[in-house]
PDB file of N, CA and C in Angstrom:
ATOM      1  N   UNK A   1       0.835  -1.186   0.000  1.00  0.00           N
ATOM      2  CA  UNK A   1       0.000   0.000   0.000  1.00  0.00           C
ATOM      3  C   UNK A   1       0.871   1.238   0.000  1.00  0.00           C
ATOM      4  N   UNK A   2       0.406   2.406  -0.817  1.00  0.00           N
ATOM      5  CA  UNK A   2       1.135   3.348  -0.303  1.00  0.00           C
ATOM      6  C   UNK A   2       0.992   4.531   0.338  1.00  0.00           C
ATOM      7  N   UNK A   3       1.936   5.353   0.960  1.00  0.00           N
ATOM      8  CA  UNK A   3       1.802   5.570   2.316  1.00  0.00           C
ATOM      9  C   UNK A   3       1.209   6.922   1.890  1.00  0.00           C
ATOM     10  N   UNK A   4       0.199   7.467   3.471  1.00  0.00           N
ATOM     11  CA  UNK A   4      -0.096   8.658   3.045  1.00  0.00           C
ATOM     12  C   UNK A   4      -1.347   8.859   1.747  1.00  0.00           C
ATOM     13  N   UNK A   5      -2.069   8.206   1.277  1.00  0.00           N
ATOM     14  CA  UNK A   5      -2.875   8.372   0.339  1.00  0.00           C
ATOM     15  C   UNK A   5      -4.347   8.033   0.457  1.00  0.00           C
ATOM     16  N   UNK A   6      -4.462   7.023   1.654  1.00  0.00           N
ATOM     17  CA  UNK A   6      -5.863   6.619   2.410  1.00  0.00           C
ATOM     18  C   UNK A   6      -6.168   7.667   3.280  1.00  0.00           C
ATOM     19  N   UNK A   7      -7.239   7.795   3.525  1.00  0.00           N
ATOM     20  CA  UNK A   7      -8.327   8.358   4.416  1.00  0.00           C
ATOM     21  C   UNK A   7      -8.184   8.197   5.798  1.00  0.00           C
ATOM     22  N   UNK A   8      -8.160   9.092   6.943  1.00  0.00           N
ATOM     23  CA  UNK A   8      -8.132   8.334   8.056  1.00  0.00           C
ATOM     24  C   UNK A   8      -9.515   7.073   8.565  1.00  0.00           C
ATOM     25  N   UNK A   9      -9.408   6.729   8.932  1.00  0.00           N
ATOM     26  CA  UNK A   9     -10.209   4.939   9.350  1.00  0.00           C
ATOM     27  C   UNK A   9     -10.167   5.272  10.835  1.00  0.00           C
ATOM     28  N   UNK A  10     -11.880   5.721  10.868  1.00  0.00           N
ATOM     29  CA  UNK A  10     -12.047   6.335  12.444  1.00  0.00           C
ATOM     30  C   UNK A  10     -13.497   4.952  12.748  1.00  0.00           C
ATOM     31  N   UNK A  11     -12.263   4.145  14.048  1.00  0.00           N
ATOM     32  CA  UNK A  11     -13.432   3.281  14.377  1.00  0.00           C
ATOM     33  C   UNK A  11     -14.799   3.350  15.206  1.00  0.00           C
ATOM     34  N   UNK A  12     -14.820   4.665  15.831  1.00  0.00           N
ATOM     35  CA  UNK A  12     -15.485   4.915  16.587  1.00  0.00           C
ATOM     36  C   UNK A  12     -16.453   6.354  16.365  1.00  0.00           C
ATOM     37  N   UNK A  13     -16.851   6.086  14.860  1.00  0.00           N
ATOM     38  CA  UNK A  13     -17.368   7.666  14.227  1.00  0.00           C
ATOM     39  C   UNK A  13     -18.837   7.377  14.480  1.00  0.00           C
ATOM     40  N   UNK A  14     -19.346   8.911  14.371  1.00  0.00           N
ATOM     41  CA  UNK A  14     -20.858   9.015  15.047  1.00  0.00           C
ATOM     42  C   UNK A  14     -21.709   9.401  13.899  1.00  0.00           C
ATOM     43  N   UNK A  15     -22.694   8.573  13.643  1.00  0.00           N
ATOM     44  CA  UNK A  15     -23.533   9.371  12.254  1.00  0.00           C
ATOM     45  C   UNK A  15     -25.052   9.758  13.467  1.00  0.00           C
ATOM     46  N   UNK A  16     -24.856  10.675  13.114  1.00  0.00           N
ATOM     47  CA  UNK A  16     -26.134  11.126  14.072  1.00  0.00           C
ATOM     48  C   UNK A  16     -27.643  11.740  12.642  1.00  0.00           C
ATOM     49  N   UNK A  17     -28.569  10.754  13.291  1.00  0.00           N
ATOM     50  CA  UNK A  17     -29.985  11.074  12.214  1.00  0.00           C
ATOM     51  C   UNK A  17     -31.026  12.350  13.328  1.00  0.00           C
ATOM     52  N   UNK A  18     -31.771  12.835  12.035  1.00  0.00           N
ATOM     53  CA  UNK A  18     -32.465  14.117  12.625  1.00  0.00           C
ATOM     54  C   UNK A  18     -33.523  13.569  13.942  1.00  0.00           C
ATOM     55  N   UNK A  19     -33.507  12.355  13.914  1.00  0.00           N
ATOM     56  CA  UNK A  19     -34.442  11.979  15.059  1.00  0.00           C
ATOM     57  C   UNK A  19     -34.195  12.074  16.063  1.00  0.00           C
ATOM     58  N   UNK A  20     -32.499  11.762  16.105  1.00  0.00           N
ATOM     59  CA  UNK A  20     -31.872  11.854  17.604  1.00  0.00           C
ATOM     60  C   UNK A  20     -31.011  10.651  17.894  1.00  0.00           C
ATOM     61  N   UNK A  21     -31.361   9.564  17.146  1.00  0.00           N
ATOM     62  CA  UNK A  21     -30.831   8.386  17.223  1.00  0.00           C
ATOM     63  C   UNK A  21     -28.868   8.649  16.774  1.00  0.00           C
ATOM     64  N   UNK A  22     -28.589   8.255  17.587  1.00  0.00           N
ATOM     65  CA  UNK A  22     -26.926   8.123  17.267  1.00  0.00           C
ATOM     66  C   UNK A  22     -26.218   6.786  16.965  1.00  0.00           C
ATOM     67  N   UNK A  23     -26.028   6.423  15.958  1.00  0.00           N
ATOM     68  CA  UNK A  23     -24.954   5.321  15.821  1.00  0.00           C
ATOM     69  C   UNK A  23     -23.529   5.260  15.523  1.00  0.00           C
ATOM     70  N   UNK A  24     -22.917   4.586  16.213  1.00  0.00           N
ATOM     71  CA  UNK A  24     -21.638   4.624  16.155  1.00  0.00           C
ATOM     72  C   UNK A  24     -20.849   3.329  15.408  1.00  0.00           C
ATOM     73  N   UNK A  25     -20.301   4.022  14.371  1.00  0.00           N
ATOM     74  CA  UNK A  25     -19.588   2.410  13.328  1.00  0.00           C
ATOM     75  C   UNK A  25     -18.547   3.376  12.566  1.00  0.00           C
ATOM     76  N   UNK A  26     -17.936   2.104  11.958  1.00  0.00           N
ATOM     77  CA  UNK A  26     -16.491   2.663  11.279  1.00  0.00           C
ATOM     78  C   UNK A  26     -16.383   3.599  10.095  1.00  0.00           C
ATOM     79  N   UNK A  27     -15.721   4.571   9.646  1.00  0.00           N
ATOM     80  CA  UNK A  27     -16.282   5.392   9.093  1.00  0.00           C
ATOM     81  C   UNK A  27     -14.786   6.483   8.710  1.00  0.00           C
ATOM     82  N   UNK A  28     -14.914   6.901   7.598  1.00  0.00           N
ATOM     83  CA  UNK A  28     -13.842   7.627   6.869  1.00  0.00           C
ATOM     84  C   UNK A  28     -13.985   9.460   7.812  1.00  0.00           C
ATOM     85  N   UNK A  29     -15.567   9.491   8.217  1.00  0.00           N
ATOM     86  CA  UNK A  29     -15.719  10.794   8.869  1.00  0.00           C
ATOM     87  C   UNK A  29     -15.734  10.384  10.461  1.00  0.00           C
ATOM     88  N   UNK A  30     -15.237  11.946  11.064  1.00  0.00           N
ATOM     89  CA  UNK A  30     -15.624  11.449  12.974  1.00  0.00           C
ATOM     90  C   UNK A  30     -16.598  11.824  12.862  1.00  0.00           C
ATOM     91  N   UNK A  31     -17.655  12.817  12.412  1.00  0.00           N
ATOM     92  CA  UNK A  31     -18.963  12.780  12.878  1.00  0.00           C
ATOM     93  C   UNK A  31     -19.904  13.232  11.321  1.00  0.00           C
ATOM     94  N   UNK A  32     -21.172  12.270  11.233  1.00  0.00           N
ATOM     95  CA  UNK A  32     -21.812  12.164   9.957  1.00  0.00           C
ATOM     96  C   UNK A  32     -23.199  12.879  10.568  1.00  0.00           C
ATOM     97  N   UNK A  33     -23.966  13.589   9.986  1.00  0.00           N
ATOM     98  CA  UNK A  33     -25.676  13.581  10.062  1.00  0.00           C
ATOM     99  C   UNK A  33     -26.515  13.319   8.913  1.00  0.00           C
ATOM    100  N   UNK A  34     -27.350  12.785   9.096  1.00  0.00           N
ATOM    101  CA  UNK A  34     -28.131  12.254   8.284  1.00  0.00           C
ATOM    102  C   UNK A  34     -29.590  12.199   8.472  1.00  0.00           C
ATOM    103  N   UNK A  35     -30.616  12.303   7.828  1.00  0.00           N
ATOM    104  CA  UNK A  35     -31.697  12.635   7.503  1.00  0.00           C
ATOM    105  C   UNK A  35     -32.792  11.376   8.279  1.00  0.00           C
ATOM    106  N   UNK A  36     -32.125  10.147   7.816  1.00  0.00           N
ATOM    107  CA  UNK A  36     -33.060   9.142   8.090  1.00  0.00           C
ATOM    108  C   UNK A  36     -32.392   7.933   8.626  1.00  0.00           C
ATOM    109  N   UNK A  37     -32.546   7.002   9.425  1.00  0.00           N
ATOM    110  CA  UNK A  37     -32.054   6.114   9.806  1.00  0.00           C
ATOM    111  C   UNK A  37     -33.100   4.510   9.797  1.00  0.00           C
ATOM    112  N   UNK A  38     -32.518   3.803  10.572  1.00  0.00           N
ATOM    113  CA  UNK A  38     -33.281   2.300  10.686  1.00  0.00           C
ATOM    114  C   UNK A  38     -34.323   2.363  11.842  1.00  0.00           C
ATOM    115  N   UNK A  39     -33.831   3.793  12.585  1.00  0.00           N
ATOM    116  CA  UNK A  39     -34.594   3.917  13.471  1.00  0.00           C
ATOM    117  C   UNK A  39     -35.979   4.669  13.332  1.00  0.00           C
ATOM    118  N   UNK A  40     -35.907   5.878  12.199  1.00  0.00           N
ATOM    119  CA  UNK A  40     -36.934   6.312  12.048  1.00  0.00           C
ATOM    120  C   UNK A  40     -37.403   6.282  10.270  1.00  0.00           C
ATOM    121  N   UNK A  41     -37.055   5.302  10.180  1.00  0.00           N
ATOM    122  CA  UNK A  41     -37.119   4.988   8.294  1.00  0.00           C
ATOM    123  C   UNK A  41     -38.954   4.516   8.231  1.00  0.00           C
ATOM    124  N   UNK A  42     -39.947   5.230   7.522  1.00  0.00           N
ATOM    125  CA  UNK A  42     -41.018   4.468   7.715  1.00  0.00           C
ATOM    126  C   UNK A  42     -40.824   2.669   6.864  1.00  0.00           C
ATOM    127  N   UNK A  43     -40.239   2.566   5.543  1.00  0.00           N
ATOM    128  CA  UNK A  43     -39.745   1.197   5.619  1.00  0.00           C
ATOM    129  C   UNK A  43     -39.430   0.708   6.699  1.00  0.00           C
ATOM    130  N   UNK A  44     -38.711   0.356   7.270  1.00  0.00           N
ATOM    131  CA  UNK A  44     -38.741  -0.187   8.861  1.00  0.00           C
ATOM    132  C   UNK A  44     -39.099  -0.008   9.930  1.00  0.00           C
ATOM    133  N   UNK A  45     -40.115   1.041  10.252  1.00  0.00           N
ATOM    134  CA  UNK A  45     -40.579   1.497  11.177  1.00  0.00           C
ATOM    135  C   UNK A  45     -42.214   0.861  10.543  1.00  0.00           C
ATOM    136  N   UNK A  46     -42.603   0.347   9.892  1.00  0.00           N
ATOM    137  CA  UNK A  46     -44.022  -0.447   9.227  1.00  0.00           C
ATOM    138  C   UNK A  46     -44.764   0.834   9.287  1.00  0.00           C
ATOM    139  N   UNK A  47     -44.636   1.965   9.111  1.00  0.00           N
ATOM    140  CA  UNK A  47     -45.596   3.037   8.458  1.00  0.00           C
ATOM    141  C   UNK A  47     -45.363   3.497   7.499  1.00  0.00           C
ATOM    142  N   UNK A  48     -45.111   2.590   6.525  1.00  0.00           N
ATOM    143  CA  UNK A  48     -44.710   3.180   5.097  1.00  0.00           C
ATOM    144  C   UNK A  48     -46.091   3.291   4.510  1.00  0.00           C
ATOM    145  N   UNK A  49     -46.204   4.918   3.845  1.00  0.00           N
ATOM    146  CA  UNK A  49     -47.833   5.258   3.014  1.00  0.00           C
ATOM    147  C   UNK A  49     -47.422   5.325   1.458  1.00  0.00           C
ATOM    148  N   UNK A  50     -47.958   4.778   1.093  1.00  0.00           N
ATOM    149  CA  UNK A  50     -48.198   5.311  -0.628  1.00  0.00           C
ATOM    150  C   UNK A  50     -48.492   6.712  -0.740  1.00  0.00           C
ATOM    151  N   UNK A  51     -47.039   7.290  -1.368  1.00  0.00           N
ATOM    152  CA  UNK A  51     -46.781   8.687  -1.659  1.00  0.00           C
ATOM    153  C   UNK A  51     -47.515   9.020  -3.054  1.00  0.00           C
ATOM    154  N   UNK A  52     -48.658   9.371  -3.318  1.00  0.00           N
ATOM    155  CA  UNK A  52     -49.117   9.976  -4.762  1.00  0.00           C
ATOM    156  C   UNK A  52     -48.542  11.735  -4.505  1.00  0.00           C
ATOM    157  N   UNK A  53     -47.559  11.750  -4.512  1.00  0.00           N
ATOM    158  CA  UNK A  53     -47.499  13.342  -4.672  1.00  0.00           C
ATOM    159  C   UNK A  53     -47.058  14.196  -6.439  1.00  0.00           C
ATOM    160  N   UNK A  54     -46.977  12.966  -7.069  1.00  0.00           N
ATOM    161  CA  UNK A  54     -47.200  13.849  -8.729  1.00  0.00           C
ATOM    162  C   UNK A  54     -47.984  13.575  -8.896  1.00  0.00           C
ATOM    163  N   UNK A  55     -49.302  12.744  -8.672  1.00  0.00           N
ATOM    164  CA  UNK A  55     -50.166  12.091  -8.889  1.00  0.00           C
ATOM    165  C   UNK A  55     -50.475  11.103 -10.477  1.00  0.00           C
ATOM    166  N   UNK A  56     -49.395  10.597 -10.029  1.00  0.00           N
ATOM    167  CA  UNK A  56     -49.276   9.291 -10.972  1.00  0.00           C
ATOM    168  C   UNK A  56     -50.410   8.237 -10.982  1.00  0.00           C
ATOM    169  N   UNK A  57     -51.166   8.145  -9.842  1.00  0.00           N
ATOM    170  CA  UNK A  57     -52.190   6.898 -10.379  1.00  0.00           C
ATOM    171  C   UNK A  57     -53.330   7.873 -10.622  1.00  0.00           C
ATOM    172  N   UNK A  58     -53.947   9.116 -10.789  1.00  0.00           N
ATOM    173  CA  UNK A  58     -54.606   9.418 -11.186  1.00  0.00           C
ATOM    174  C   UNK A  58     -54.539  10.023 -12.374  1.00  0.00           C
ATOM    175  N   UNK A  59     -52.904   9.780 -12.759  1.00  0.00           N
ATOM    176  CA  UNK A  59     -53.229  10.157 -14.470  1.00  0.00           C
ATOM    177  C   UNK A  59     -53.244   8.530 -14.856  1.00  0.00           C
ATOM    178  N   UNK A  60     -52.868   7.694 -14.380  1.00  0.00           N
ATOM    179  CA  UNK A  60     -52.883   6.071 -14.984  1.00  0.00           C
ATOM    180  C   UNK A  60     -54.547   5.713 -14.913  1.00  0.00           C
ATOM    181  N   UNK A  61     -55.123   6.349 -13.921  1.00  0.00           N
ATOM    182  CA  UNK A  61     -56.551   5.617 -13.994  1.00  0.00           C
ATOM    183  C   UNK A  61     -57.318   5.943 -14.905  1.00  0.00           C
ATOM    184  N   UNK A  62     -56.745   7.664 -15.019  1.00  0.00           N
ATOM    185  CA  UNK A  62     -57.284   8.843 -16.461  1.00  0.00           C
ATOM    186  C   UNK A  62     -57.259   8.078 -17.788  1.00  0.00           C
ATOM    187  N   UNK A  63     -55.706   7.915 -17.740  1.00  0.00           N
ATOM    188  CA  UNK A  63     -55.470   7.245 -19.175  1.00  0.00           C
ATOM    189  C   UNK A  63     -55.838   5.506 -19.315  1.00  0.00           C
ATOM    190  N   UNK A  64     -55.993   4.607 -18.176  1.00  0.00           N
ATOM    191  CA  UNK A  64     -56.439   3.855 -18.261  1.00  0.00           C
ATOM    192  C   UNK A  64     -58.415   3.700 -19.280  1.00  0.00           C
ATOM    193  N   UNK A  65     -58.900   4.107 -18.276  1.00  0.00           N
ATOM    194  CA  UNK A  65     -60.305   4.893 -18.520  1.00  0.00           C
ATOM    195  C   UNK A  65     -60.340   5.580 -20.064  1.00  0.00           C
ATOM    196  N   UNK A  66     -59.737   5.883 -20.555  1.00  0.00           N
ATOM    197  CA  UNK A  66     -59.659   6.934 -21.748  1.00  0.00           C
ATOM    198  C   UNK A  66     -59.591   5.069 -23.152  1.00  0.00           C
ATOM    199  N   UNK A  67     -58.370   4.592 -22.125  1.00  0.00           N
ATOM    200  CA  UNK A  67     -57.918   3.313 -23.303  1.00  0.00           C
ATOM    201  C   UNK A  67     -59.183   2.612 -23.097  1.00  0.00           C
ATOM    202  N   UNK A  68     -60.164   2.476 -22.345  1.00  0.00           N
ATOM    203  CA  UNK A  68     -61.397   1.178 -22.040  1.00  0.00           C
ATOM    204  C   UNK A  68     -62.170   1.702 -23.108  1.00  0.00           C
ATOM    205  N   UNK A  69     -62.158   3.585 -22.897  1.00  0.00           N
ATOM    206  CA  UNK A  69     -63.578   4.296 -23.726  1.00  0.00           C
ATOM    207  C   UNK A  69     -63.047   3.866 -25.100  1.00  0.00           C
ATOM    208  N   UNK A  70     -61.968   4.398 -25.712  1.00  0.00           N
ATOM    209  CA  UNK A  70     -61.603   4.069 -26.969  1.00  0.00           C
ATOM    210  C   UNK A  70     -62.091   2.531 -27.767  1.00  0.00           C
ATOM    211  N   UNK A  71     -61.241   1.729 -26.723  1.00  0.00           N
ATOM    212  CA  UNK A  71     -61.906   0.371 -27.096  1.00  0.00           C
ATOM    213  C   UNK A  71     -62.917  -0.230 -27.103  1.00  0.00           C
ATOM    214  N   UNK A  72     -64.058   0.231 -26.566  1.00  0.00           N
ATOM    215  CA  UNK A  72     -65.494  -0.105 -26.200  1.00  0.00           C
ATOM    216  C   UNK A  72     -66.065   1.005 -27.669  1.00  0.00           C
ATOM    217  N   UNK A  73     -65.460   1.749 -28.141  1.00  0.00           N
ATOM    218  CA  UNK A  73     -66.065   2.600 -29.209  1.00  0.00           C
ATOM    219  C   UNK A  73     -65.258   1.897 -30.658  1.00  0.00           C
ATOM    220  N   UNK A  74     -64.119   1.623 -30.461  1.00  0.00           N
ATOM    221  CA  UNK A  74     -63.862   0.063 -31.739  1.00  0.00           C
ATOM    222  C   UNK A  74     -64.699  -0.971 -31.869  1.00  0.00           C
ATOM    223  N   UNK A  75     -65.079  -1.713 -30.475  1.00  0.00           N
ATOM    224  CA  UNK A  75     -65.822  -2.516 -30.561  1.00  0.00           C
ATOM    225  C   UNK A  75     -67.417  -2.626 -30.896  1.00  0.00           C
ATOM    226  N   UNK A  76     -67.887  -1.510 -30.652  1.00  0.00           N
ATOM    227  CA  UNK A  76     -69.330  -1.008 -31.185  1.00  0.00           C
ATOM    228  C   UNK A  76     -69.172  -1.331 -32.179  1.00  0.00           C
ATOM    229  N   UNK A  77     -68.382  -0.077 -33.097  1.00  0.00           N
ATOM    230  CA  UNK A  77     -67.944   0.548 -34.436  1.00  0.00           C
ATOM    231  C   UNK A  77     -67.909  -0.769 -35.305  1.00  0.00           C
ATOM    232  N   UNK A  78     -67.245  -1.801 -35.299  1.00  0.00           N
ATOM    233  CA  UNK A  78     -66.933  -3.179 -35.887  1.00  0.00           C
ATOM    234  C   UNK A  78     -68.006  -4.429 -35.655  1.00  0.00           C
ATOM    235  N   UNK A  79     -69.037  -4.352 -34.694  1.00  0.00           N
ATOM    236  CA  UNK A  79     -70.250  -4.746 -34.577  1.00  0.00           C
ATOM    237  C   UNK A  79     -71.050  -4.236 -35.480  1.00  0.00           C
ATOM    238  N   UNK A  80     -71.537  -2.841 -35.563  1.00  0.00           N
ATOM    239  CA  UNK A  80     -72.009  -2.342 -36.713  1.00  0.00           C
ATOM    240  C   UNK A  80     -71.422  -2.422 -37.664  1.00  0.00           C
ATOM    241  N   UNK A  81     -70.695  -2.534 -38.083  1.00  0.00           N
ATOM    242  CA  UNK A  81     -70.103  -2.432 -39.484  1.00  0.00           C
ATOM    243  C   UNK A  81     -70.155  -4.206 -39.893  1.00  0.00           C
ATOM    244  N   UNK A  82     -70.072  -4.972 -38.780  1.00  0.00           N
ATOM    245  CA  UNK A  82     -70.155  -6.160 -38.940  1.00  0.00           C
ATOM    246  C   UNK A  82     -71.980  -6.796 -39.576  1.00  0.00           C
ATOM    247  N   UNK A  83     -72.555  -5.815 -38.871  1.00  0.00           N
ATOM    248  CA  UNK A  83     -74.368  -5.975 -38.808  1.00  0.00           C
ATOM    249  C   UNK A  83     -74.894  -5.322 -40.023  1.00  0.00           C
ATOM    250  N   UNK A  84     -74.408  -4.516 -40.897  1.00  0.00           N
ATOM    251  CA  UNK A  84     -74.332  -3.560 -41.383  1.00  0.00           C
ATOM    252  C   UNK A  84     -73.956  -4.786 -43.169  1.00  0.00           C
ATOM    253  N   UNK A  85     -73.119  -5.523 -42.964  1.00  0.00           N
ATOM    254  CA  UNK A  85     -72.879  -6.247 -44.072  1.00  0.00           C
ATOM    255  C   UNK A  85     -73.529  -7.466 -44.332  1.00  0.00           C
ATOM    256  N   UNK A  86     -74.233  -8.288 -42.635  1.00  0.00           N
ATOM    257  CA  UNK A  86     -75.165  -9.082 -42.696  1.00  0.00           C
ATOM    258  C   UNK A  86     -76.391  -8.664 -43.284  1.00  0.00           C
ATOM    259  N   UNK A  87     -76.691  -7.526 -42.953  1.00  0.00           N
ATOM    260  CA  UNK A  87     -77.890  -6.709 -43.697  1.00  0.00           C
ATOM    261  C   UNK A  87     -78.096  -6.833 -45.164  1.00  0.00           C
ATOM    262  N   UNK A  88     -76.582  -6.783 -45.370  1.00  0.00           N
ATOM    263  CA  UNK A  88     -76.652  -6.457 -47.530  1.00  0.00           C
ATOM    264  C   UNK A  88     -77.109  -8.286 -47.881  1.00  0.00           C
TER     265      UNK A  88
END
């Protein structure tokens, strides 16, 4: 290895999350903060909610709904046209 070119290797560094929770593990920094942890992560904390905040399933249900109308107006359309030649 050569000398002088690694990072110091601090075994006893503190990442502290906005909750309050402090953990201590090995770490290139002596002291880290961070936003979210294992302690207050709703993934692991079992209150994870379904975030619609662009509102993605209400343009999927939009455009879902839009693809049913379309196709239910082919399928008329080709019934008649189908009834339409039994006629002749």
């Amino acid at each position: 290895m050569k000398a002088d070119i690694h990072p110091t290797y601090y075994q006893d560094a503190k990442i502290i999350c906005a909750c309050g929770k402090v953990h201590n593990i090995p770490a290139t920094v002596k002291e880290m903060h961070v936003e979210l942890c294992s302690n207050c992560h709703p993934y692991y904390t079992g209150t994870a909610k379904l975030a619609d905040t662009a509102g993605r399933i209400d343009r999927f249900q939009a455009r879902l709904a839009k693809a049913q109308e379309a196709q239910a107006a082919r399928t008329k359309k080709a019934a008649k046209k189908e009834e339409a030649r039994a006629a002749s």
